[in-house]
Structures are given as structure tokens and as C-alpha cells.
C-alpha atoms as a PDB file:
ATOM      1  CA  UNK A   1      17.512   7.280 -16.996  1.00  0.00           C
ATOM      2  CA  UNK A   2      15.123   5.980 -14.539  1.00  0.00           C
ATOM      3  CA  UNK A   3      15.277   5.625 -11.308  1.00  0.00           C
ATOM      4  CA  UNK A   4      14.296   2.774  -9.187  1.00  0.00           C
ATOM      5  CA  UNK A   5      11.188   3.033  -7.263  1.00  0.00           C
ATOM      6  CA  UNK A   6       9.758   1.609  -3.921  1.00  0.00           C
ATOM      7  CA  UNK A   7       5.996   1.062  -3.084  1.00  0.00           C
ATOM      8  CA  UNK A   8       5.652   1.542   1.054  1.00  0.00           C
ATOM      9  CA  UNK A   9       2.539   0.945   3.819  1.00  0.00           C
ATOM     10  CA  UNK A  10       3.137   2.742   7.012  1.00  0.00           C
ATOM     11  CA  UNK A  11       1.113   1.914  10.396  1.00  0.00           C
ATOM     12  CA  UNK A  12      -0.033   5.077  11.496  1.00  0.00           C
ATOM     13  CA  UNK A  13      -1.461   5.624  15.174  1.00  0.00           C
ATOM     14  CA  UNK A  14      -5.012   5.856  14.834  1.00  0.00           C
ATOM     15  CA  UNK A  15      -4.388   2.393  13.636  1.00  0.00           C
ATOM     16  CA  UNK A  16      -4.380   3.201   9.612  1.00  0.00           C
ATOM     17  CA  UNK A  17      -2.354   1.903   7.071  1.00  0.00           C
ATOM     18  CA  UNK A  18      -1.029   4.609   4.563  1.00  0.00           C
ATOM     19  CA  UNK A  19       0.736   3.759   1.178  1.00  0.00           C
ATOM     20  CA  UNK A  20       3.015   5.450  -0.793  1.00  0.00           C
ATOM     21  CA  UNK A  21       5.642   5.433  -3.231  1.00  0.00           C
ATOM     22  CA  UNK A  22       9.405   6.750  -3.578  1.00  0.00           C
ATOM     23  CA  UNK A  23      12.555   6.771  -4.970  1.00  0.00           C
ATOM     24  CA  UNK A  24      14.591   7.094  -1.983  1.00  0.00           C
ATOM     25  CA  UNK A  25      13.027   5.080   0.825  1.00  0.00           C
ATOM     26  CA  UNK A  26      14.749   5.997   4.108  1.00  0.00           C
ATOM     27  CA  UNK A  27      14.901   9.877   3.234  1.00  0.00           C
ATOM     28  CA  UNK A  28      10.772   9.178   2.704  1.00  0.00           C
ATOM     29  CA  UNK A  29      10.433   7.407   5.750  1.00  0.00           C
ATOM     30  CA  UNK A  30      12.664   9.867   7.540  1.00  0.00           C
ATOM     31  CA  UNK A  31      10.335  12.354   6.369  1.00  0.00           C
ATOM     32  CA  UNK A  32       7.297  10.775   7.576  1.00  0.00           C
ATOM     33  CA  UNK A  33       8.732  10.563  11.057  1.00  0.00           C
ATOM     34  CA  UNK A  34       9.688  14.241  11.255  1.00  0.00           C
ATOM     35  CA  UNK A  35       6.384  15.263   9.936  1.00  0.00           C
ATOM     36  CA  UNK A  36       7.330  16.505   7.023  1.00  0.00           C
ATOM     37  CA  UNK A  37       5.454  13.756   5.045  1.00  0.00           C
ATOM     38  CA  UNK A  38       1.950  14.016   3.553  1.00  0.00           C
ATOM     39  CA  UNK A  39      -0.475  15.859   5.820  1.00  0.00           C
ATOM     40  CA  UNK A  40      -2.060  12.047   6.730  1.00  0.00           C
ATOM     41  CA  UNK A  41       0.976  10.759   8.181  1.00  0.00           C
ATOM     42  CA  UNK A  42       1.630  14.331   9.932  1.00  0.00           C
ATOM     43  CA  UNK A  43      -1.949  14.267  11.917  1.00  0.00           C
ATOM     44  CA  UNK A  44      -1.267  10.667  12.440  1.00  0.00           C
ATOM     45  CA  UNK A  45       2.391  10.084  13.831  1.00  0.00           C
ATOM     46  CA  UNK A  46       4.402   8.334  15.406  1.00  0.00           C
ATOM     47  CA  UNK A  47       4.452   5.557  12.139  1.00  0.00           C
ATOM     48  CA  UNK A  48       5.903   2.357  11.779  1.00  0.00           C
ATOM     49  CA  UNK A  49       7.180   0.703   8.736  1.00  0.00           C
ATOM     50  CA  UNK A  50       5.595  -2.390   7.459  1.00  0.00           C
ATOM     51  CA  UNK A  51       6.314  -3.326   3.798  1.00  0.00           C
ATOM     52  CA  UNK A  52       7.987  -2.592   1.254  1.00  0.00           C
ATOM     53  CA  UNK A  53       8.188  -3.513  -2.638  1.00  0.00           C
ATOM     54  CA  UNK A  54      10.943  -2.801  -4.890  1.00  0.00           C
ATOM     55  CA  UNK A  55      10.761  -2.083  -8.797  1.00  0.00           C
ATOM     56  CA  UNK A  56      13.474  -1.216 -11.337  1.00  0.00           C
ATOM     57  CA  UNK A  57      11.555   2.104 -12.752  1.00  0.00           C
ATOM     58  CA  UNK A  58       9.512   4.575  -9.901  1.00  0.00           C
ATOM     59  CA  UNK A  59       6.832   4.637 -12.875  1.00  0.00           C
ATOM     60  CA  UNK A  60       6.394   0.680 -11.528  1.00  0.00           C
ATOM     61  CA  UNK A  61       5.990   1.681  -8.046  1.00  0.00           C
ATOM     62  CA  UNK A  62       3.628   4.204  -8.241  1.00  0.00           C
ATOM     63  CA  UNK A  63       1.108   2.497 -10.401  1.00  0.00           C
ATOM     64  CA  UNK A  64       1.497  -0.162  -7.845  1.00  0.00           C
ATOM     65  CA  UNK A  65       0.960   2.302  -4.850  1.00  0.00           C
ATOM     66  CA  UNK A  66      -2.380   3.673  -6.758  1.00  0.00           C
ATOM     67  CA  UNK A  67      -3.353  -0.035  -6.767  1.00  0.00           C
ATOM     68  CA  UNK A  68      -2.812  -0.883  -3.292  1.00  0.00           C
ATOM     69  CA  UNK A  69      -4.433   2.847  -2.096  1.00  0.00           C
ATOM     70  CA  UNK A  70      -7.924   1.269  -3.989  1.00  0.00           C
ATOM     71  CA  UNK A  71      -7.976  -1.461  -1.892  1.00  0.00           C
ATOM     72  CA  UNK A  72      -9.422  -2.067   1.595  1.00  0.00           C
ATOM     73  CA  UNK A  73      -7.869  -1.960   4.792  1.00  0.00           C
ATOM     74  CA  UNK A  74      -8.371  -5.929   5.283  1.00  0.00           C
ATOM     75  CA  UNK A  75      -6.669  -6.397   1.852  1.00  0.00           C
ATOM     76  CA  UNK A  76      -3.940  -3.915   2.997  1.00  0.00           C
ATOM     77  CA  UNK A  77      -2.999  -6.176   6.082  1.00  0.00           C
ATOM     78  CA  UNK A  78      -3.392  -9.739   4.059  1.00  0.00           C
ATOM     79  CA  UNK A  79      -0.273  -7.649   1.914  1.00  0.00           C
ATOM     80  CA  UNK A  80       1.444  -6.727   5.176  1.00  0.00           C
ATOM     81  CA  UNK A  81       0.921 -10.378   6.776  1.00  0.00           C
ATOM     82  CA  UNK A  82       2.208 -12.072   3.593  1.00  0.00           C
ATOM     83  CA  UNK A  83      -1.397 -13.962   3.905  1.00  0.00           C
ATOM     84  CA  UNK A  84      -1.804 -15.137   0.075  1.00  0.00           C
ATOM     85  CA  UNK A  85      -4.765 -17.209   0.682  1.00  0.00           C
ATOM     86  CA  UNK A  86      -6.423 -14.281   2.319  1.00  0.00           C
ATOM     87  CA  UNK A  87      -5.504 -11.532   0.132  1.00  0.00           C
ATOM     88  CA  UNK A  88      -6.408 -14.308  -3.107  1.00  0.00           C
ATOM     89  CA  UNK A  89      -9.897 -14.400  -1.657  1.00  0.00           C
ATOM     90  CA  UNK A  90     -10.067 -10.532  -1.072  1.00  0.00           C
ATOM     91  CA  UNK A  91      -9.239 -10.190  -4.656  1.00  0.00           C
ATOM     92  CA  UNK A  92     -12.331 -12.444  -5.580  1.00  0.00           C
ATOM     93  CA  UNK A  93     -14.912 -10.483  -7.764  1.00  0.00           C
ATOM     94  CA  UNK A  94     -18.052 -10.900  -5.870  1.00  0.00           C
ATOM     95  CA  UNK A  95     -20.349  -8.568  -8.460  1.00  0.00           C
ATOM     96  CA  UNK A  96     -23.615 -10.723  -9.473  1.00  0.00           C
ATOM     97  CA  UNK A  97     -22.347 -10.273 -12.636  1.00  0.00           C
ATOM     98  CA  UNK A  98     -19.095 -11.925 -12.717  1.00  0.00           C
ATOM     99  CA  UNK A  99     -19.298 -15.226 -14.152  1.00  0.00           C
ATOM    100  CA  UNK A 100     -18.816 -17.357 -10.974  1.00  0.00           C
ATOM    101  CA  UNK A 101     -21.662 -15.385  -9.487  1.00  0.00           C
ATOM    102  CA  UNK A 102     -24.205 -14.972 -12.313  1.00  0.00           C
ATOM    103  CA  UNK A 103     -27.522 -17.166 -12.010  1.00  0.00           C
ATOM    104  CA  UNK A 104     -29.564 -18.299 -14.795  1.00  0.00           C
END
């Protein structure tokens, strides 16, 4: 059976955002302040909690972690904020190629 999963973005103190993904959110998070974590969040404590995203399967979640770890910091925060304007215009293609962009 699968287990429920949980996509998460940490503040960390040199003023990073770190993502992740887990089945069991507080033992993560727990983990992360401890230092047990990932080596990133261990060089980097204390970190704070900032969002979180629930899906039924952990498969869900961490295809959606390896999503949000390709994007940029600014895109990161737009998540964090709840800014959908801001994160719909960070998700723009801007490649002279793409069709809004391409000149005859």
C-alpha cells in the first residue's frame, strides 16, 4: 500500500530555501532541527518551516519536490507567499523560440 507523501521548503539561515519530500513530516522536520537531516540543512541550521503540500501516494510528492528543487529561488518564495500572479509569470517560457516570443 502506499503511503501518503508531503512535499516541504525549509528557510535555512544563510537565507536559502531547501525542499524536500517525506512521508512522515514532523519526524522529517524534527530531523532537520537536530541536524540529522541532509548535510544542507545541517551546515545551515537553525530552519524554519514554510510550506507544505500534501499528496495521497509519496511517489506524488517527490516528483513534485524534484519540480520545485529545478526552480529558482524567486519562484520558490512566489510558492511560499501564495503569490499566483507572480509565480504564473515566473513560469512564463521566455526562450526566443517559444511561440509568444518567436519573430518573423
Amino acid at each position: 500500500m502506499d503511503k501518503r507523501g508531503f512535499v516541504y521548503i525549509l528557510l535555512c539561515n544563510n537565507d536559502t530555501l531547501y525542499t524536500g519530500s517525506t512521508i512522515d513530516l514532523a519526524r522529517r522536520i524534527s530531523e532537520h532541527l537536530e541536524g540529522l537531516g541532509a548535510n544542507y540543512t545541517k551546515k545551515y541550521r537553525p530552519i524554519q518551516l514554510l510550506y507544505t503540500e500534501e499528496y495521497s501516494h509519496i511517489a506524488m510528492a517527490f516528483k513534485r519536490e524534484k519540480q520545485i528543487q529545478g526552480w529558482s529561488q524567486r519562484k520558490k518564495w512566489a510558492l511560499v507567499r501564495g503569490d499566483l500572479d507572480e509565480l504564473h509569470l515566473l513560469s512564463e517560457c521566455i526562450n526566443e523560440t517559444h511561440h509568444n516570443n518567436y519573430k518573423l
